[in-house]
C-alpha atoms as a PDB file:
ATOM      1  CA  UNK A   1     118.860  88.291 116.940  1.00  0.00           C
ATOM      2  CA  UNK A   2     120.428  86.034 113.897  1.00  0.00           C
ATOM      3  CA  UNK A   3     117.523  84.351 112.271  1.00  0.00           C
ATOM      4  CA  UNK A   4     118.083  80.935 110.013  1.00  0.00           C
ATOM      5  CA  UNK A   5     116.980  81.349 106.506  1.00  0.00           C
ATOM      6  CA  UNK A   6     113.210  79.827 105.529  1.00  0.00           C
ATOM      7  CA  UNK A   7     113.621  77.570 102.316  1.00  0.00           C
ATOM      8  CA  UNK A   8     111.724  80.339 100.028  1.00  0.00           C
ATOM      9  CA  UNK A   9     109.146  76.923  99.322  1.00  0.00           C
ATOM     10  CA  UNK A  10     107.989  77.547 103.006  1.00  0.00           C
ATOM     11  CA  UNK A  11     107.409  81.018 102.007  1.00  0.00           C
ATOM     12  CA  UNK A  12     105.209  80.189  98.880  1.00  0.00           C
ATOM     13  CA  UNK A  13     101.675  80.580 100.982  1.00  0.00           C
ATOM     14  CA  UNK A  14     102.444  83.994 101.941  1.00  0.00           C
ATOM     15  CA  UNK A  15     103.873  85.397  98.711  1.00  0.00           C
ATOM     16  CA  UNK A  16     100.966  88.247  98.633  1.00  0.00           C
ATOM     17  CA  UNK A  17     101.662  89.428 102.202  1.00  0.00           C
ATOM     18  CA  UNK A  18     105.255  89.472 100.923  1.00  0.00           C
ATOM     19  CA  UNK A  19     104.494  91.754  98.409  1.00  0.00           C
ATOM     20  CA  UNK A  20     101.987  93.866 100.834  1.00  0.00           C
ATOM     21  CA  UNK A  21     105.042  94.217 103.478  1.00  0.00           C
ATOM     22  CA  UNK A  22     107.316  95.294 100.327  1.00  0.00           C
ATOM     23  CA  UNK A  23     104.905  97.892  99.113  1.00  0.00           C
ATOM     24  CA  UNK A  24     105.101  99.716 102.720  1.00  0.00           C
ATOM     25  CA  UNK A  25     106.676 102.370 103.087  1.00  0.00           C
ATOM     26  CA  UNK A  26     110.511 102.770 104.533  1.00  0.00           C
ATOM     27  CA  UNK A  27     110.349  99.177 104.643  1.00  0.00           C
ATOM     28  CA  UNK A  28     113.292  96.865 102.847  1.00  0.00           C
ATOM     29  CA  UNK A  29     113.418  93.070 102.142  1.00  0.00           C
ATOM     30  CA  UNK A  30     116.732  91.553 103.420  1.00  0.00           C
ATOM     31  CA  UNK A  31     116.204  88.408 102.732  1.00  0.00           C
ATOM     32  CA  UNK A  32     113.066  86.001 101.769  1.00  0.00           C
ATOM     33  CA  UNK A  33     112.063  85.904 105.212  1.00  0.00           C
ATOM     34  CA  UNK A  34     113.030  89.071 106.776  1.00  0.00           C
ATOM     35  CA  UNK A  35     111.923  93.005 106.787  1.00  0.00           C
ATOM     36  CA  UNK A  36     113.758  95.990 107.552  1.00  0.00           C
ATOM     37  CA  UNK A  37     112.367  99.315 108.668  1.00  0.00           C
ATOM     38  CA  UNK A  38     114.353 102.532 108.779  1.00  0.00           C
ATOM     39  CA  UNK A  39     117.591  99.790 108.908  1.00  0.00           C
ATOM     40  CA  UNK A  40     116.248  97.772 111.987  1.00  0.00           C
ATOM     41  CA  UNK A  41     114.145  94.502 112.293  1.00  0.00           C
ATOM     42  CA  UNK A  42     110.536  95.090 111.404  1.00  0.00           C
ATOM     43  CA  UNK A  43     108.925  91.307 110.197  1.00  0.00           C
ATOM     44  CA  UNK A  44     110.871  88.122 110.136  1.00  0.00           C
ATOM     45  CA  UNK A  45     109.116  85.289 109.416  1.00  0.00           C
ATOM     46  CA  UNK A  46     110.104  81.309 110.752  1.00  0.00           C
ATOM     47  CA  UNK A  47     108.999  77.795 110.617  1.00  0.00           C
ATOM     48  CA  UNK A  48     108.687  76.557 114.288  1.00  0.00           C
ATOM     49  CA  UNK A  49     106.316  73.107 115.212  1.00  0.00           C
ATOM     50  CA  UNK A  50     105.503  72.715 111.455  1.00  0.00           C
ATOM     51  CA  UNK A  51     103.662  75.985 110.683  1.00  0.00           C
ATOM     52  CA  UNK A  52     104.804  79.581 109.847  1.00  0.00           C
ATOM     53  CA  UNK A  53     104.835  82.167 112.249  1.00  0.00           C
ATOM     54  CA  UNK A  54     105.674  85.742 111.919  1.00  0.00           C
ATOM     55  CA  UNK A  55     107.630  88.340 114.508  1.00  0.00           C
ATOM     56  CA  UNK A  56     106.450  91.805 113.883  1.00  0.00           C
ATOM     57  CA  UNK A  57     107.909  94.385 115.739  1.00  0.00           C
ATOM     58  CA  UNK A  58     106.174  96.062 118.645  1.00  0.00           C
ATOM     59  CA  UNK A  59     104.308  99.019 118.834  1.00  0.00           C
ATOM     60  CA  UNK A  60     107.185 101.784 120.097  1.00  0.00           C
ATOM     61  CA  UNK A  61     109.845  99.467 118.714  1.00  0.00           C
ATOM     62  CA  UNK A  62     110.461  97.284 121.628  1.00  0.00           C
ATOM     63  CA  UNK A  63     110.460  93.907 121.361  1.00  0.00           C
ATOM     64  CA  UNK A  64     108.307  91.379 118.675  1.00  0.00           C
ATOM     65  CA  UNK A  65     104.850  90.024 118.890  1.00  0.00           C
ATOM     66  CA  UNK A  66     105.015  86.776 117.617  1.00  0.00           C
ATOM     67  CA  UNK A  67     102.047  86.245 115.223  1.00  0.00           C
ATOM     68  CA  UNK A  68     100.516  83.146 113.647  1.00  0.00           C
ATOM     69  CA  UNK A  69      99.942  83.419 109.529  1.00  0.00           C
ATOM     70  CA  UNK A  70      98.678  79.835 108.412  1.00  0.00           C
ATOM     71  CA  UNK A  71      95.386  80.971 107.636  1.00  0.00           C
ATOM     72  CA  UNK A  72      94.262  83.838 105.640  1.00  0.00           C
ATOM     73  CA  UNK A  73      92.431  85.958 108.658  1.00  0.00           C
ATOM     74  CA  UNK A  74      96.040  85.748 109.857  1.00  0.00           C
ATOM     75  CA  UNK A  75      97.793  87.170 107.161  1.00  0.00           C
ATOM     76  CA  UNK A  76      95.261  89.838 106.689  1.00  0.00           C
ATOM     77  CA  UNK A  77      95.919  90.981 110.313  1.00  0.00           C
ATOM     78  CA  UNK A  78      99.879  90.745 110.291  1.00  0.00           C
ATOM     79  CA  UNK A  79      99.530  92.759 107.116  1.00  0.00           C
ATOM     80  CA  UNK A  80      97.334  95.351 108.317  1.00  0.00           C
ATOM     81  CA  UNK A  81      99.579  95.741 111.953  1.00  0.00           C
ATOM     82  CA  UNK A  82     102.753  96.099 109.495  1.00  0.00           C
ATOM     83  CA  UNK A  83     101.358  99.268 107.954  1.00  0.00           C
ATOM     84  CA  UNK A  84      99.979 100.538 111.408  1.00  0.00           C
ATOM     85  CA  UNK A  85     103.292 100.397 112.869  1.00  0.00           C
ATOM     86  CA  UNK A  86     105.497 101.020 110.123  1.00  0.00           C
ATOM     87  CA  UNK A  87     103.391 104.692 110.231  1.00  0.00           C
ATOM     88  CA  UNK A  88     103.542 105.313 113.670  1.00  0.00           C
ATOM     89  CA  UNK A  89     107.519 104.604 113.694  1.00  0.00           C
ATOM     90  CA  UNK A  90     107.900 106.808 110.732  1.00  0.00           C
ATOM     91  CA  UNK A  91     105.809 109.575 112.378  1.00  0.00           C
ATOM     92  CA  UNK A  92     108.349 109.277 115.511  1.00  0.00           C
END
């Protein structure tokens, strides 16, 4: 699923759950707004109806669950479901 790039400037709010999702492991940053894990989508982040959003991969690797991240309670919970399921796909 091609995903258009987020000016990095969009990105600027969320520059410490960048560096969470970076510190996981087996995961890669493609690009500013996009997460690999084990080589396949894991986190890709977009700009849709004027706020950021986030698609984190589902649990078992099938499909995204489209998360909000405007706020910090957000961001706190799309961080700690990125290290939840990066584990459990590295443990499969």
């Amino acid at each position: 699923m091609p995903v258009p790039d987020i000016d990095p400037e969009a990105l600027a709010p969320l520059q410490s759950v960048i560096r969470q999702l970076r510190e996981i492991k087996g995961v890669t940053q493609l690009r500013p707004s996009v997460f690999q894990l084990r080589g396949k989508p894991f986190v890709t982040f977009r700009l849709e109806a004027g706020g950021l959003q986030a698609d984190l991969i589902k649990p078992g690797g099938a499909g995204f669950d489209r998360l909000p991240v405007g706020e910090a309670p957000q961001q706190r919970k799309l961080v700690d479901e990125a290290k939840l399921r990066a584990k459990r796909l590295e443990d499969e």
